[in-house]
Protein backbone atom coordinates (compact mmCIF):
# COMPACT_ATOMS: atom_id res chain seq x y z
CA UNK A 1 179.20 60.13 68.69
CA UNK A 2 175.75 60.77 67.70
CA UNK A 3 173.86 64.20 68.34
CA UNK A 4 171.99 63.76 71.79
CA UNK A 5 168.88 63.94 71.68
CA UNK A 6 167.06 66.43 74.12
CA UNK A 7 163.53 67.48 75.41
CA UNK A 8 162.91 71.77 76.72
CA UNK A 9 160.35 72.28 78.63
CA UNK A 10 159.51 76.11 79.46
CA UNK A 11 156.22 76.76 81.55
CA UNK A 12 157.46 79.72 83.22
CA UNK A 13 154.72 82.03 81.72
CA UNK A 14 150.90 82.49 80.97
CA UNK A 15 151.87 80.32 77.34
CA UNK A 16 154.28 77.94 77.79
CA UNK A 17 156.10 75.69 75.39
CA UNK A 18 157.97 72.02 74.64
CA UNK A 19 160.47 71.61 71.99
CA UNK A 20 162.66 68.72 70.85
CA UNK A 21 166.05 68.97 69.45
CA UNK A 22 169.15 66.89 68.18
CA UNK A 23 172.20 68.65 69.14
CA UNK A 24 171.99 71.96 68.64
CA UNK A 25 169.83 71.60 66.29
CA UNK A 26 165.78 72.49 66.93
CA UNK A 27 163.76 69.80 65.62
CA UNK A 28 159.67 71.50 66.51
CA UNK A 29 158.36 73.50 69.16
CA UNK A 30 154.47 73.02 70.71
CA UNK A 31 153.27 76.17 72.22
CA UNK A 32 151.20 75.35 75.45
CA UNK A 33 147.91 77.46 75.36
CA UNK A 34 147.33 79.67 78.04
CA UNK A 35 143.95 79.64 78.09
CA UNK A 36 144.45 76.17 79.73
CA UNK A 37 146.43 74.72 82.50
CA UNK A 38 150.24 73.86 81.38
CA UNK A 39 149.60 69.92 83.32
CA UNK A 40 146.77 69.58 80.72
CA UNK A 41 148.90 70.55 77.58
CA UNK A 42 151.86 69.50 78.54
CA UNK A 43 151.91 65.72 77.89
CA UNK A 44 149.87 65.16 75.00
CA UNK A 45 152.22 68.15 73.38
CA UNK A 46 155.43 65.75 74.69
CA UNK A 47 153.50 62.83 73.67
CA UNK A 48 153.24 64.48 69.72
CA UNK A 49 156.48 65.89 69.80
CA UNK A 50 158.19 62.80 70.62
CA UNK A 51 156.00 60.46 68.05
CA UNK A 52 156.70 63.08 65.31
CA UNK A 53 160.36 62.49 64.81
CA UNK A 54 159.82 58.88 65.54
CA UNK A 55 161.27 59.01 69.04
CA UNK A 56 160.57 56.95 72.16
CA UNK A 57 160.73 58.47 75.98
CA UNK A 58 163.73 56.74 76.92
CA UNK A 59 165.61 57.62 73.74
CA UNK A 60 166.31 61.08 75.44
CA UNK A 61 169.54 62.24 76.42
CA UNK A 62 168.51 64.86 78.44
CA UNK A 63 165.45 67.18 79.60
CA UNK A 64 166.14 70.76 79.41
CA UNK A 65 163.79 72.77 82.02
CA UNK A 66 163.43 76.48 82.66
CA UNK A 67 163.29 76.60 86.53
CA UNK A 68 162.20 80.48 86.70
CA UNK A 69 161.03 83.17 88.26
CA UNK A 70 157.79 83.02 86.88
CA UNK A 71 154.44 81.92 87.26
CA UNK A 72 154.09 79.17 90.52
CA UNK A 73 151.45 77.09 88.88
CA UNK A 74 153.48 76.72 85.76
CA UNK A 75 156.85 76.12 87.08
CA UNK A 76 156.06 73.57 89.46
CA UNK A 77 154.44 71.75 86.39
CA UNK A 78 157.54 72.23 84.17
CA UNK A 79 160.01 71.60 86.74
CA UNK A 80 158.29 68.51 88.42
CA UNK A 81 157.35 67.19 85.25
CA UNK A 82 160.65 67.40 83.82
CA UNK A 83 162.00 65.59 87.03
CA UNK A 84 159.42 63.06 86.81
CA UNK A 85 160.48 62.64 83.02
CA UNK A 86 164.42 62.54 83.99
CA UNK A 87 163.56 59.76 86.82
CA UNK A 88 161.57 57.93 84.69
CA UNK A 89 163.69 57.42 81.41
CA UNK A 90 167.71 57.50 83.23
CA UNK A 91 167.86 60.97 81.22
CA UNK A 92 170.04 63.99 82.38
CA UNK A 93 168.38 66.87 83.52
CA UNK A 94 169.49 70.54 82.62
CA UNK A 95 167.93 73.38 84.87
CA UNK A 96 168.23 76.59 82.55
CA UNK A 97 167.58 79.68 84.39
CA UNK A 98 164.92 81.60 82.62
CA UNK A 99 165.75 85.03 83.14
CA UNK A 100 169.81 83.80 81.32
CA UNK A 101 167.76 82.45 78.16
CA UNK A 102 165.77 86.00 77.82
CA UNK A 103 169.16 87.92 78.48
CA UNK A 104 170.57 85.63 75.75
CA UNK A 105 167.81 87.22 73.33
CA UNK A 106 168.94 90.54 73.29
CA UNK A 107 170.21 92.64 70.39
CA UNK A 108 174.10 92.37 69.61
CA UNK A 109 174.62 95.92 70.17
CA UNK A 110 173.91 96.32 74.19
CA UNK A 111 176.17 95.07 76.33
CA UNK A 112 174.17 95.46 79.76
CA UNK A 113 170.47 94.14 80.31
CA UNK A 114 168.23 94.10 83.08
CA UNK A 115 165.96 91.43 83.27
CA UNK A 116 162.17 92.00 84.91
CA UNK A 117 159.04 89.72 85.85
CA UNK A 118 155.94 90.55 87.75
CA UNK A 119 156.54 90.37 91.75
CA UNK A 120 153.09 91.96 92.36
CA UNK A 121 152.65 94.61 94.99
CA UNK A 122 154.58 96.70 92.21
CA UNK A 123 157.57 94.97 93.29
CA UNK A 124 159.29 93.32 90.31
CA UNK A 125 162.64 90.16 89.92
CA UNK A 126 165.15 91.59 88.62
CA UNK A 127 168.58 90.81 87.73
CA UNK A 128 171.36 92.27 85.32
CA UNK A 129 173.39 90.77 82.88
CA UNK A 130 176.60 91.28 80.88
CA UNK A 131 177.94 90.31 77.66
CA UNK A 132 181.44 88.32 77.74
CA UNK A 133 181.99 87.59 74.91
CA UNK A 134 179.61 85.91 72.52
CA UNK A 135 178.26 84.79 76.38
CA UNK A 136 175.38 86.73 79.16
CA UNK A 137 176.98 86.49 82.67
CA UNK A 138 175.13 87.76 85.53
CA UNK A 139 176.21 91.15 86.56
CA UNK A 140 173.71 90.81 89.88
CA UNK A 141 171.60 87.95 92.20
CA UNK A 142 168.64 87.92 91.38
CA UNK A 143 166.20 89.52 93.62
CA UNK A 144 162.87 91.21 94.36
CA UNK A 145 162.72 95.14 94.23
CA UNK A 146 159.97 97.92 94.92
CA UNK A 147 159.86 98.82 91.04
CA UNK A 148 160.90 102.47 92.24
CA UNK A 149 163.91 101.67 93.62
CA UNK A 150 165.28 99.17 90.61
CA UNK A 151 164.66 102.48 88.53
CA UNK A 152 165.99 104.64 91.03
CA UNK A 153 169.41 102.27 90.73
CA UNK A 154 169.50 101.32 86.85
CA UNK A 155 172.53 101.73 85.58
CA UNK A 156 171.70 104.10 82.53
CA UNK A 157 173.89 102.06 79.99
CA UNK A 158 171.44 98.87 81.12
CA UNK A 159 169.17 97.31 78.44
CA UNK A 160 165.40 96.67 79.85
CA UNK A 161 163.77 92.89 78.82
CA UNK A 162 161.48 90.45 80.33
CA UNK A 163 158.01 90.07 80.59
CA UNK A 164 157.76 92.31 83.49
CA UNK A 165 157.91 95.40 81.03
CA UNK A 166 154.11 94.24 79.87
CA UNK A 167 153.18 95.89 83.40
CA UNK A 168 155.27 98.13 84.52
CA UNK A 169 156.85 98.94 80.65
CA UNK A 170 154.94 101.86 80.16
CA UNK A 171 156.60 103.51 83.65
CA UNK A 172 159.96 103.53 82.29
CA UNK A 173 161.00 107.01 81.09
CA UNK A 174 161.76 108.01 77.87
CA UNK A 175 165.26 107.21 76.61
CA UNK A 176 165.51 103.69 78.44
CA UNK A 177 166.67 101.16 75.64
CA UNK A 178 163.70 98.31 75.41
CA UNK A 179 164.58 95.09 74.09
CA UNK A 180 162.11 94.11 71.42
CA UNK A 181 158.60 92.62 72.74
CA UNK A 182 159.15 89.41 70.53
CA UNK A 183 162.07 88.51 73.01
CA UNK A 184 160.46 89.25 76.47
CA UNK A 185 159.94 85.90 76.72
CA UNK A 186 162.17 82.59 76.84
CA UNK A 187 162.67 81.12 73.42
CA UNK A 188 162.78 77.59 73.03
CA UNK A 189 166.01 78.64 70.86
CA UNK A 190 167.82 80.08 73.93
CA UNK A 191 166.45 77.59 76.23
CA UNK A 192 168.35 74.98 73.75
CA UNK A 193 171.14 76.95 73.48
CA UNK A 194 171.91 77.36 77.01
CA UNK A 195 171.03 74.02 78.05
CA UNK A 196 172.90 72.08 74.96
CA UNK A 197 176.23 74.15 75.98
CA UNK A 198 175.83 72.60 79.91
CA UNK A 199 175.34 69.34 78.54
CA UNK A 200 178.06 69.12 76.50
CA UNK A 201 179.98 70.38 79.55
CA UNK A 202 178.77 67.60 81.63
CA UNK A 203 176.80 69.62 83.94
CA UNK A 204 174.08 68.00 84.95
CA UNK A 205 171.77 68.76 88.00
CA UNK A 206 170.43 66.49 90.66
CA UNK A 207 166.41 65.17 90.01
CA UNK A 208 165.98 65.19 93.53
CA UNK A 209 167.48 68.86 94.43
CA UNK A 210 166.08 70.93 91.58
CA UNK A 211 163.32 73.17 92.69
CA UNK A 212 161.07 75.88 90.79
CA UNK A 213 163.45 79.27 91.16
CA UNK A 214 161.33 81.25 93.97
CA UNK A 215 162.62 84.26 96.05
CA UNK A 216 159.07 84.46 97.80
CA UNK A 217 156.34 82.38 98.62
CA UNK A 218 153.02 82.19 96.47
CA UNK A 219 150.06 84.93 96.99
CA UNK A 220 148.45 82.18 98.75
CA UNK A 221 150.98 81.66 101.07
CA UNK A 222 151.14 84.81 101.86
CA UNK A 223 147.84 85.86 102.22
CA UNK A 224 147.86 82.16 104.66
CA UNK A 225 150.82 83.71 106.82
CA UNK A 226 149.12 87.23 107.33
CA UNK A 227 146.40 85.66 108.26
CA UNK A 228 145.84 86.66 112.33
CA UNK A 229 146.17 83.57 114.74
């Protein structure tokens, strides 16, 4: 059988990014420029990627999407874009969650890392992971903490990544183990490696029941619902 061939899509930050790959095998990578809306980029940068290896739309064997926590604007480009794409073409699509592709980044020697992003209101998403094995498994849900308390409760043996630490990194104390800055951020790499191993296990997720990974609603929805009747 031949090496499917799959689209990742990953719009969950300020920079976001679109890859192709065969297999397990990366084939380029577009970075999206954050300087500019991810809806603007992200076609044309599909559109090259695609034409570059001589590939058509429907040739796809699956989209590979990173559904979050991150930026609203972004996701709800990536995600509906990639459903759009998945509807479109008879494609699978593989929901990756983003925070599992940045644990999957971390260095072989720690076996515990907690995951943060930006919840403004010095609140941050957080959620730990464990090695088994050569595989991250969630230790924790995901959810939304007053950055005191997460530090308050961190278990001391627990790794810190994500691209929260580029706010609230220079709070931590001294002795915390930091992953590297490079990995912060989902990698089209772990995005591919994540979403190739659900593929090949036939997961697959529904086009019409994937949704952007939110635990709260937008700053303007909440600055709507405060608002007095």
């Amino acid at each position: 059988m031949s090496e499917p061939r799959l689209l990742i899509v990953e719009t969950s930050g300020r920079a976001g990014l679109v890859a192709v790959a065969l297999g397990e095998r990366l084939r380029g990578v577009r970075r999206l420029d954050e300087a500019r809306r991810h809806a603007r980029d992200l076609a044309p940068a599909v559109a090259e990627l695609l034409a570059a290896e001589g590939w058509r739309a429907r040739d796809l064997a699956a989209v590979v999407v990173s559904r979050g926590p991150g930026s609203y604007t972004g996701l709800r480009v990536g995600v509906m874009s990639a459903k759009a794409l998945a509807y479109a073409t008879g494609c699978a699509l593989v929901a990756v969650d983003t925070f599992a592709a940045i644990a999957h980044q971390a260095p072989a020697v720690a076996a515990v890392v907690d995951v943060l992003a930006d919840a403004q209101q010095d609140r941050v998403y957080v959620q730990r992971y464990g090695r088994a094995g050569a595989a991250w498994q969630p230790r924790t849900p995901l959810s939304i903490q007053p950055f005191a308390a997460w530090l308050a409760g961190r278990a001391g043996d627990a790794w810190v990544s994500g691209p929260g630490l580029r706010v609230a990194g220079r709070r931590l104390p001294e002795g915390v183990r930091v992953v590297p800055a490079e990995d912060w951020d989902p990698r089209a790499e772990s995005l591919l490696a994540l979403g190739v191993a659900r593929f090949h296990a036939g997961d697959r997720d529904d086009v019409w029941a994937v949704e952007p990974l939110y635990l709260r609603p937008s700053s303007a929805e909440e600055q709507w619902q405060g608002r007095s009747p």
